[in-house]
Protein backbone atom coordinates (compact mmCIF):
# COMPACT_ATOMS: atom_id res chain seq x y z
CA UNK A 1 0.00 0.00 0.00
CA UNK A 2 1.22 3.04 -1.22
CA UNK A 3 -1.00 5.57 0.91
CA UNK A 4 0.75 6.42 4.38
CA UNK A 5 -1.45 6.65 7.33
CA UNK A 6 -1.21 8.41 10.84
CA UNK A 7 -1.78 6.16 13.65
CA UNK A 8 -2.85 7.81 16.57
CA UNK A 9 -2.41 6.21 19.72
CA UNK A 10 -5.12 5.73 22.48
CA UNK A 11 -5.16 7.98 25.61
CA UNK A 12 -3.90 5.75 28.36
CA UNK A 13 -4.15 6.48 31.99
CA UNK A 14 -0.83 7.25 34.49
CA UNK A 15 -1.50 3.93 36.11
CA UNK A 16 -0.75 1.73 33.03
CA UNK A 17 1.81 3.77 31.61
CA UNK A 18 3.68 6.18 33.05
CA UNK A 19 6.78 6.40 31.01
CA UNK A 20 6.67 10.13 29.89
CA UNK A 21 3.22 12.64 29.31
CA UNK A 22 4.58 11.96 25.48
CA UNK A 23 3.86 8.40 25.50
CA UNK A 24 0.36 8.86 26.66
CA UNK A 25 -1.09 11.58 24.24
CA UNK A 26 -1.06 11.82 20.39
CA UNK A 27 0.58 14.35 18.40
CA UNK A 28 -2.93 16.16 18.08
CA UNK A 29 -3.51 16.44 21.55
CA UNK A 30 0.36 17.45 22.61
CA UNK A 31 -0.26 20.11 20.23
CA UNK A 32 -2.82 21.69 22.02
CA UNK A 33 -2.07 20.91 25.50
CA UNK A 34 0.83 23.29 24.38
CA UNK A 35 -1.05 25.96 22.60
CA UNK A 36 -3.42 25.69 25.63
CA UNK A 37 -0.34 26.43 27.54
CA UNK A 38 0.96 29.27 25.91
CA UNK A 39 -2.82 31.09 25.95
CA UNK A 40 -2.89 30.65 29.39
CA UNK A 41 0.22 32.13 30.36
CA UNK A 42 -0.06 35.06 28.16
CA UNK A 43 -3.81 35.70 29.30
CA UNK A 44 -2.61 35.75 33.03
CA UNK A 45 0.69 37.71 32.53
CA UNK A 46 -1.20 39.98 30.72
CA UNK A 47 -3.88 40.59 33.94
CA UNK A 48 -0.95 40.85 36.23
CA UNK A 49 0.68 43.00 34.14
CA UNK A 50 -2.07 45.79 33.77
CA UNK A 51 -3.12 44.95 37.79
CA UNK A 52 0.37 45.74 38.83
CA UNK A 53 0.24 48.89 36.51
CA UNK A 54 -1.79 50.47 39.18
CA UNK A 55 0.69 51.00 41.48
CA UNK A 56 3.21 53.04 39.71
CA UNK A 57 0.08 55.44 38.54
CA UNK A 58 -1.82 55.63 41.69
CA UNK A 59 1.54 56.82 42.95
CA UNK A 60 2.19 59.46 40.03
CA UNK A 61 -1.32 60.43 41.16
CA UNK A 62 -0.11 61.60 44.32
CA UNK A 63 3.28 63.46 43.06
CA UNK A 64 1.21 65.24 40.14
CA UNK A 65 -0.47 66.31 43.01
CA UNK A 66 2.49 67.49 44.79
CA UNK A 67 3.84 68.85 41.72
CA UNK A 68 1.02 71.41 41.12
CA UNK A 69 -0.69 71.75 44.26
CA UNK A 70 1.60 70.71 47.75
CA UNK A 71 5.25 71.95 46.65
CA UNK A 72 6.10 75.09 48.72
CA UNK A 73 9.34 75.46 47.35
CA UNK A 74 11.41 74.87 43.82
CA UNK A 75 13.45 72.09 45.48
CA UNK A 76 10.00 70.43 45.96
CA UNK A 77 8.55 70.95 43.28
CA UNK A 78 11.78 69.70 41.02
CA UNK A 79 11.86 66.52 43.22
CA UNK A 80 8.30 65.92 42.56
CA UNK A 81 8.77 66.13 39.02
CA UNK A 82 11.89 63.59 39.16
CA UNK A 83 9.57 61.08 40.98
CA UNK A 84 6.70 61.32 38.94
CA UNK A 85 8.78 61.42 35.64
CA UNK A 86 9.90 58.20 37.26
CA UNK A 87 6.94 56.45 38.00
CA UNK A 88 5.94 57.24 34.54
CA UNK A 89 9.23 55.55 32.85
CA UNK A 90 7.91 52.65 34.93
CA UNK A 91 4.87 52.81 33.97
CA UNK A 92 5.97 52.76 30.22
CA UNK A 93 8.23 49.71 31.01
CA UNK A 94 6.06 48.07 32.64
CA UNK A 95 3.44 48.10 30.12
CA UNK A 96 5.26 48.52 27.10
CA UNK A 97 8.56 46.54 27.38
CA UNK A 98 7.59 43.04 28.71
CA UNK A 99 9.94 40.24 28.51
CA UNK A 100 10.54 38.27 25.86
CA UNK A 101 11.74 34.52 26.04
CA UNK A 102 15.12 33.82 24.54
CA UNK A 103 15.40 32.94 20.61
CA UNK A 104 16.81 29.30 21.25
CA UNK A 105 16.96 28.64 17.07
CA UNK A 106 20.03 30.92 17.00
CA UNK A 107 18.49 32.57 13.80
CA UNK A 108 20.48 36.41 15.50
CA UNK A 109 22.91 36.60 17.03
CA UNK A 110 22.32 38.65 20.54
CA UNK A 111 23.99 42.18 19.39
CA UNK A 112 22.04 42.40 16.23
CA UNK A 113 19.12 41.63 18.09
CA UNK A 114 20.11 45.11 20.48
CA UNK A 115 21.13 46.68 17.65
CA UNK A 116 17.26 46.60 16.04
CA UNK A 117 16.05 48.29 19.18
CA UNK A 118 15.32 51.71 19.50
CA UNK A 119 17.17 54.22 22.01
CA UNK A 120 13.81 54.02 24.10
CA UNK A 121 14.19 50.50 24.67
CA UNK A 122 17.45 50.16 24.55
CA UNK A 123 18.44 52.93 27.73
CA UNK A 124 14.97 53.37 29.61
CA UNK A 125 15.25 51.01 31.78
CA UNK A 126 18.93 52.51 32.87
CA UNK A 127 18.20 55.72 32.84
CA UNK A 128 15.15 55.29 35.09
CA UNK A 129 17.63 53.31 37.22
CA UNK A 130 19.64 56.44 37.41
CA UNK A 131 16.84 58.59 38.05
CA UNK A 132 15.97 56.55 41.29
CA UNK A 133 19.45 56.61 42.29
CA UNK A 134 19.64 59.88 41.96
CA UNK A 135 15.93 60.31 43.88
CA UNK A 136 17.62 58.02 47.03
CA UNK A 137 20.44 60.08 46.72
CA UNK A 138 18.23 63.23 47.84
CA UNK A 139 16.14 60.61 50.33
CA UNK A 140 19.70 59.66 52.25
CA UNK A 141 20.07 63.22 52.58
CA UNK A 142 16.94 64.31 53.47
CA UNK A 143 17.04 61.54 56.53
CA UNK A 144 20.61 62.78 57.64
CA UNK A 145 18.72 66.12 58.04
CA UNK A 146 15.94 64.53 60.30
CA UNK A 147 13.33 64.85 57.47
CA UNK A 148 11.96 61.27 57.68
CA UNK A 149 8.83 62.40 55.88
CA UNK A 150 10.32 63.61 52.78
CA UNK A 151 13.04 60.82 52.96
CA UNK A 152 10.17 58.27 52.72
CA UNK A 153 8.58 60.07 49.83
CA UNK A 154 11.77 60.56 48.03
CA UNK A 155 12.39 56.42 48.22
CA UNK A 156 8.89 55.55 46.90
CA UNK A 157 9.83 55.77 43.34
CA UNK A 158 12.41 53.50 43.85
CA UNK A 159 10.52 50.71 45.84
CA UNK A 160 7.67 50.95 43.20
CA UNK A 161 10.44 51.08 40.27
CA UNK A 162 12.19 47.71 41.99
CA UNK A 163 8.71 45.92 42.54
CA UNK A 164 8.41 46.62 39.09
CA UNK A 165 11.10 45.28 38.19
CA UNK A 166 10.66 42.06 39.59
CA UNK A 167 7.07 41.80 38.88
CA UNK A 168 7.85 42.26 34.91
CA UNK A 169 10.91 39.27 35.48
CA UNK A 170 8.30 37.04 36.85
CA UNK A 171 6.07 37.82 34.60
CA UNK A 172 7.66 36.72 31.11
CA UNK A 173 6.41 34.18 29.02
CA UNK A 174 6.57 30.49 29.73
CA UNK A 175 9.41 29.01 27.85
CA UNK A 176 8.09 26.11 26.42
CA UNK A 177 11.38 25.16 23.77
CA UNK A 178 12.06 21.37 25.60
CA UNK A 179 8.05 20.76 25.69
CA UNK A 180 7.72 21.60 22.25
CA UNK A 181 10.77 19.10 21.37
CA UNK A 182 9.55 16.27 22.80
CA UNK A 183 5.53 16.51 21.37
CA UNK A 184 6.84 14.66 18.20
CA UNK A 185 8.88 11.98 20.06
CA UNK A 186 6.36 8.88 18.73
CA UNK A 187 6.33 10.25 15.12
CA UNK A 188 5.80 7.63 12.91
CA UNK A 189 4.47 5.09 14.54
C-alpha cells in the first residue's frame, strides 16, 4: 500500500503507563495541550501585568499632586517632578517593554538583536535606574537632616520602580522550547 497513514495512539491512563506525558497523548492532543499552555500564560501575565500597573500610577497620582498643588518650594517641586517622571518611565516599562523569552533557534545573534532596538528600549530602563538613584540620593540626605517624611517620599519611586522590576521578570512568558521538542517523540508510529 502506497497511501501512508497516521496512527494515533489511544489515551492511556498514568496507572498503566507512566513512562513520559509523550507516551500517553497523540501528536494532536500534545499540540494543544501546548497551545493551551501558551494562551494561558499570556492571558494571566497579561492581567498581572495591567493589575500591577496600578501602582506606579496611583503613585504618580499623588506626586502630580504634589507637583502642582503641595510643593512650597522649587526644590520640591523639582523633586516631585523627578519622581513622577519616574513612575511614569515605569509605567511605560512596565506596560510597554515586557519580557521576551530567549530565541533558542540561534536565527540572530544577541547584538544584532540590540542593535534593532530603538534608544527608548534600549536605555529606559537605565536611565530610570539612574533617576531613582539619583531620587535616594536626595532621600539619604533628606534623613541625615531629620526629614523622615520627605526621605520616605523621596524612596517611593524607587521601591515601586524595583517591585516593578521584579514583577515584569516574573512575569515573562513560559518558555516552552524542551516541551515543544519532545511533542513529536512517537512520530511515525
Amino acid at each position: 500500500m502506497a497511501t501512508s497513514s497516521r496512527l494515533r495512539k489511544a489515551f492511556r491512563y498514568p496507572s498503566e503507563d507512566s513512562d513520559s506525558i509523550s507516551s500517553e497523548l497523540d501528536e494532536e492532543h500534545q499540540e494543544k495541550l501546548i497551545s493551551d499552555l501558551q494562551t494561558q500564560d499570556a492571558a494571566s501575565n497579561e492581567l498581572y501585568r495591567k493589575a500591577f500597573l496600578a501602582i506606579p500610577l496611583i503613585a504618580a497620582l499623588y506626586f502630580l499632586y504634589s507637583l502642582l498643588l503641595a510643593s512650597a518650594t522649587a526644590q520640591q517641586r523639582l523633586l516631585a517632578l523627578l519622581s513622577l517622571t519616574s513612575l511614569l518611565c515605569t509605567t511605560y516599562i512596565l506596560h510597554f517593554q515586557p519580557l521576551q523569552p530567549p530565541d533558542r533557534k540561534g536565527k540572530k545573534a544577541v547584538y544584532k538583536v540590540e542593535a534593532e532596538k530603538g534608544p527608548l528600549e534600549r536605555y529606559l530602563i537605565p536611565l530610570n535606574a539612574g533617576l531613582v538613584g539619583l531620587l535616594q540620593l536626595a532621600a539619604v540626605l533628606s534623613w541625615r537632616r531629620g526629614e523622615a517624611e520627605a526621605a520616605w517620599r523621596q524612596s517611593l519611586p524607587a521601591l515601586i520602580y524595583g517591585l516593578s522590576m521584579f514583577v515584569r521578570w516574573q512575569l515573562a512568558p513560559v518558555d516552552l522550547e524542551e516541551l515543544k521538542g519532545a511533542r513529536y517523540e512517537l512520530k511515525g508510529a
